[in-house]
N, C-alpha and C. Protein backbone atom coordinates (compact mmCIF):
# COMPACT_ATOMS: atom_id res chain seq x y z
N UNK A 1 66.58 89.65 82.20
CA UNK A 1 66.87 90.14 83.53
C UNK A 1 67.63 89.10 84.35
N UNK A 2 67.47 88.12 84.25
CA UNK A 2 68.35 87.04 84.58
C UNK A 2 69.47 86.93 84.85
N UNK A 3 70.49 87.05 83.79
CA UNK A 3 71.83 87.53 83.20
C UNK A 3 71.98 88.61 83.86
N UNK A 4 71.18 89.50 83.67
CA UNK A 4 72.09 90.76 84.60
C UNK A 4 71.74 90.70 85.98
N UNK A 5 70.79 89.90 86.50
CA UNK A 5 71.22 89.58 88.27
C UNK A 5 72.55 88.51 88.17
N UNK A 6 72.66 87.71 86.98
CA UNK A 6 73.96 86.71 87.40
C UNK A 6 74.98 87.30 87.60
N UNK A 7 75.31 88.66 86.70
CA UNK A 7 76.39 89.14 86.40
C UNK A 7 76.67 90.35 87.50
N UNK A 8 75.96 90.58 88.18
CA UNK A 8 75.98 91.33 89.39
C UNK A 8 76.68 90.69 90.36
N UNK A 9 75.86 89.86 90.65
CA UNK A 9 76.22 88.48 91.67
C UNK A 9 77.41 88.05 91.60
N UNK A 10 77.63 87.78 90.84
CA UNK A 10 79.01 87.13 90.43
C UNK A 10 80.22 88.08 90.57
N UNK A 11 80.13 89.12 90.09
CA UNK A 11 81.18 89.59 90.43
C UNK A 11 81.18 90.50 91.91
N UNK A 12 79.99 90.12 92.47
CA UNK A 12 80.40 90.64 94.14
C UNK A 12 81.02 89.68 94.78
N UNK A 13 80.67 88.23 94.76
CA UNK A 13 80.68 87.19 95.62
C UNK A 13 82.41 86.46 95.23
N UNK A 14 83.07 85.26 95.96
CA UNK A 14 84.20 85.19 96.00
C UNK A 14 83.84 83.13 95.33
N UNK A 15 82.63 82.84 95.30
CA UNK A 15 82.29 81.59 94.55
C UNK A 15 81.15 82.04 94.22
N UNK A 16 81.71 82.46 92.39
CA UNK A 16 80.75 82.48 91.19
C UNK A 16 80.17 81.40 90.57
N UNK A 17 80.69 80.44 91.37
CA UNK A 17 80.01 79.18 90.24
C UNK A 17 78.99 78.73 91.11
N UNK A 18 78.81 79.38 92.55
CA UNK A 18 77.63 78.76 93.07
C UNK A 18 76.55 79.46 92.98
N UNK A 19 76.83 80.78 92.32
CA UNK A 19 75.65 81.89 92.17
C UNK A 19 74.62 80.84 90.93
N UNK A 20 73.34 80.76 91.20
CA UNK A 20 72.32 80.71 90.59
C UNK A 20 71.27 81.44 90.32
N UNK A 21 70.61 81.37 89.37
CA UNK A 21 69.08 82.68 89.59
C UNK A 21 67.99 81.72 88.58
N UNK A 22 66.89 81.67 89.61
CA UNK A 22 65.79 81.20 89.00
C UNK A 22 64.92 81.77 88.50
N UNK A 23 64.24 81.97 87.24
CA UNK A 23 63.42 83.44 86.87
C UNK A 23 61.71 82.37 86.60
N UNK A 24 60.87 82.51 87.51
CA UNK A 24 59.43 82.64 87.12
C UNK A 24 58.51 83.42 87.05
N UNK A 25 57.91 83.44 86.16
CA UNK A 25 56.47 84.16 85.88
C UNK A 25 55.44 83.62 86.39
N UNK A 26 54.72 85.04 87.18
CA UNK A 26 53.53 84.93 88.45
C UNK A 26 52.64 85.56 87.71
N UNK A 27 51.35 85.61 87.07
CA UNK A 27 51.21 86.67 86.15
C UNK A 27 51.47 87.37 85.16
N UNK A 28 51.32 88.67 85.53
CA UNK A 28 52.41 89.69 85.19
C UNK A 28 53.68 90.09 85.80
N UNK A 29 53.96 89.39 86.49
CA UNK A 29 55.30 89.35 87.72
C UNK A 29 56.22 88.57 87.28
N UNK A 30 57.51 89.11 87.01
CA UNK A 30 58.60 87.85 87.36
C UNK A 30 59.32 87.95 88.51
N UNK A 31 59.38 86.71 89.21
CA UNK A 31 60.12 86.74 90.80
C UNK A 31 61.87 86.07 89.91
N UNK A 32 62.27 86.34 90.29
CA UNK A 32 63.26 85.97 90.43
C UNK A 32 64.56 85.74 91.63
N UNK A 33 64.53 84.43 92.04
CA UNK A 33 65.64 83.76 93.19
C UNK A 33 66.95 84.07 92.74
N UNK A 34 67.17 84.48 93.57
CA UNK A 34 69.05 84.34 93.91
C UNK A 34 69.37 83.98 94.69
N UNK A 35 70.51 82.31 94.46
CA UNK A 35 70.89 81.93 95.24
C UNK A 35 72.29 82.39 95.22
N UNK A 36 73.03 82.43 96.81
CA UNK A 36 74.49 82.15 96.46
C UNK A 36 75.28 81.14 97.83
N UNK A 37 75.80 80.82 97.63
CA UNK A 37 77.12 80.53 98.70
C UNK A 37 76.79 80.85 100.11
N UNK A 38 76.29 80.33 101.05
CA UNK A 38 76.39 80.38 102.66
C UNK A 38 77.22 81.91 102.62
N UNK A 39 78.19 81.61 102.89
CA UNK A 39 79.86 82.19 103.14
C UNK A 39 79.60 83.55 102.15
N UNK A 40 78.97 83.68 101.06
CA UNK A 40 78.89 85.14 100.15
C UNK A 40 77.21 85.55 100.42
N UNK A 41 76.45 85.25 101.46
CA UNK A 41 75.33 85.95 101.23
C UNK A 41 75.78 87.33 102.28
N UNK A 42 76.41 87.55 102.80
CA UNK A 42 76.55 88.70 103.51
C UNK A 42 77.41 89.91 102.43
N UNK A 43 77.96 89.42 101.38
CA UNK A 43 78.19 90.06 100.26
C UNK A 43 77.08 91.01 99.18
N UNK A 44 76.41 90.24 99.42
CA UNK A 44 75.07 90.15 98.26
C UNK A 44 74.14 90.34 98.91
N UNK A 45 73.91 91.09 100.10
CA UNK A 45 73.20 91.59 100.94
C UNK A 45 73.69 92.73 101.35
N UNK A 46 74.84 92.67 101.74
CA UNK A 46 75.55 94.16 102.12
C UNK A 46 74.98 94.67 103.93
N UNK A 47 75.84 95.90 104.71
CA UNK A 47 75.72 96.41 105.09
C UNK A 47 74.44 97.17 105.19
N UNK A 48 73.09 96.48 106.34
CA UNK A 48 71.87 97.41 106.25
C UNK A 48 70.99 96.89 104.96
N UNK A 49 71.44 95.95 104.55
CA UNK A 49 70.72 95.59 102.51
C UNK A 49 71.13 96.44 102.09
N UNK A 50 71.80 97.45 101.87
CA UNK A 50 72.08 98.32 100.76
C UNK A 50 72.13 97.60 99.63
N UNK A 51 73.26 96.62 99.30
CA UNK A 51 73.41 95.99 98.23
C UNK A 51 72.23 95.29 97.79
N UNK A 52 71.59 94.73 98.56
CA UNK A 52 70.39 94.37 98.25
C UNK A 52 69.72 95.09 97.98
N UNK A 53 69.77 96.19 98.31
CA UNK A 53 68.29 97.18 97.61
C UNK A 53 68.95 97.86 96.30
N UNK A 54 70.09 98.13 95.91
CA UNK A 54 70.64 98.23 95.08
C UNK A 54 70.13 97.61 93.84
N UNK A 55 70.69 96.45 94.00
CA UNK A 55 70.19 95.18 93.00
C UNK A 55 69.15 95.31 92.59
N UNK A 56 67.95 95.36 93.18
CA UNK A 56 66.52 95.00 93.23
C UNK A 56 66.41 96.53 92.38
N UNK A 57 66.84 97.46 92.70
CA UNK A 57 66.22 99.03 92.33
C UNK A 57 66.98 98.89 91.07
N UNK A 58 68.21 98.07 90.60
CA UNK A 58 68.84 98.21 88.66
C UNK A 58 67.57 97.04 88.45
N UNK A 59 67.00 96.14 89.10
CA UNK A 59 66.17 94.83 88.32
C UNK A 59 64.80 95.67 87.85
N UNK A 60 64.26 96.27 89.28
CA UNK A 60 63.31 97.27 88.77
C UNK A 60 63.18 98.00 87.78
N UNK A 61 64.26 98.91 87.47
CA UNK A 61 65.11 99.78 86.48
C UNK A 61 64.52 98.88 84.93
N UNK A 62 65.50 97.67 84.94
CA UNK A 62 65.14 97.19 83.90
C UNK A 62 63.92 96.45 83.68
N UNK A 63 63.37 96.11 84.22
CA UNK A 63 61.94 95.52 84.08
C UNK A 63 60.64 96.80 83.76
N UNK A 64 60.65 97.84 84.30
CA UNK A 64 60.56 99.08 83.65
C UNK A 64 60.30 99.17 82.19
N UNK A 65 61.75 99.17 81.91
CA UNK A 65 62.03 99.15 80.46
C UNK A 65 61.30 98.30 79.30
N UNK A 66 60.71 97.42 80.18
CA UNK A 66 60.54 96.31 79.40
C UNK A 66 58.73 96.17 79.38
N UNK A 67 58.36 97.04 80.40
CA UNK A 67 56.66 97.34 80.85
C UNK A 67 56.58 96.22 81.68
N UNK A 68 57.39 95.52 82.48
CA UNK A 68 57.07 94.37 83.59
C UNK A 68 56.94 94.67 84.77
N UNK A 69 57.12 94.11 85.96
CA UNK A 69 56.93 94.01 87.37
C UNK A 69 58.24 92.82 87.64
N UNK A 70 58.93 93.22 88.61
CA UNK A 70 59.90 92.52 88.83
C UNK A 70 60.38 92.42 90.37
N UNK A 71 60.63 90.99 90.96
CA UNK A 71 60.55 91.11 92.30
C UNK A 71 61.95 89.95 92.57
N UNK A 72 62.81 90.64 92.98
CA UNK A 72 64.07 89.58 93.62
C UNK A 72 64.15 89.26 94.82
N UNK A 73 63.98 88.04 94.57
CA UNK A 73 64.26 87.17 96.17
C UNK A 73 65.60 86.44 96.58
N UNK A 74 66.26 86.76 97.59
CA UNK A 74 67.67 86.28 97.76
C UNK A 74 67.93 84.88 98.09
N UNK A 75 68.11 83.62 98.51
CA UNK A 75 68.15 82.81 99.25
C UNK A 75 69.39 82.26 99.42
């Protein structure tokens, strides 16, 4: 799940090399951080969070798949 928040990220934002994602396990939970760029978090947040809830609802999606719990945090 990692990889596919990087690969999201990355291609919204305009500096991909500052996108990071930290993935820990809480439990049965993985949180996973996303960082990006000052200047690209209004990208990767979107209008209202849309994009943000976006994201979070394909991470859900796939964590699903997988029988996990999955929780993205932006920073």
């Amino acid at each position: 799940m990692k990889e596919l928040v990087e690969v999201i990220a990355k291609a919204l934002v305009d500096h991909p090399e500052a996108v990071s994602v930290l993935e820990k396990e809480e439990g049965n939970e993985t949180v996973l951080e996303l960082s990006v760029d000052p200047s690209d978090m209004g990208k990767v947040i979107g209008k209202q969070g849309r994009i943000a809830k976006a994201i979070r609802c394909v991470v859900k999606a796939a964590a699903s798949r997988e029988d996990k719990k999955a929780v993205l945090e932006i920073q």
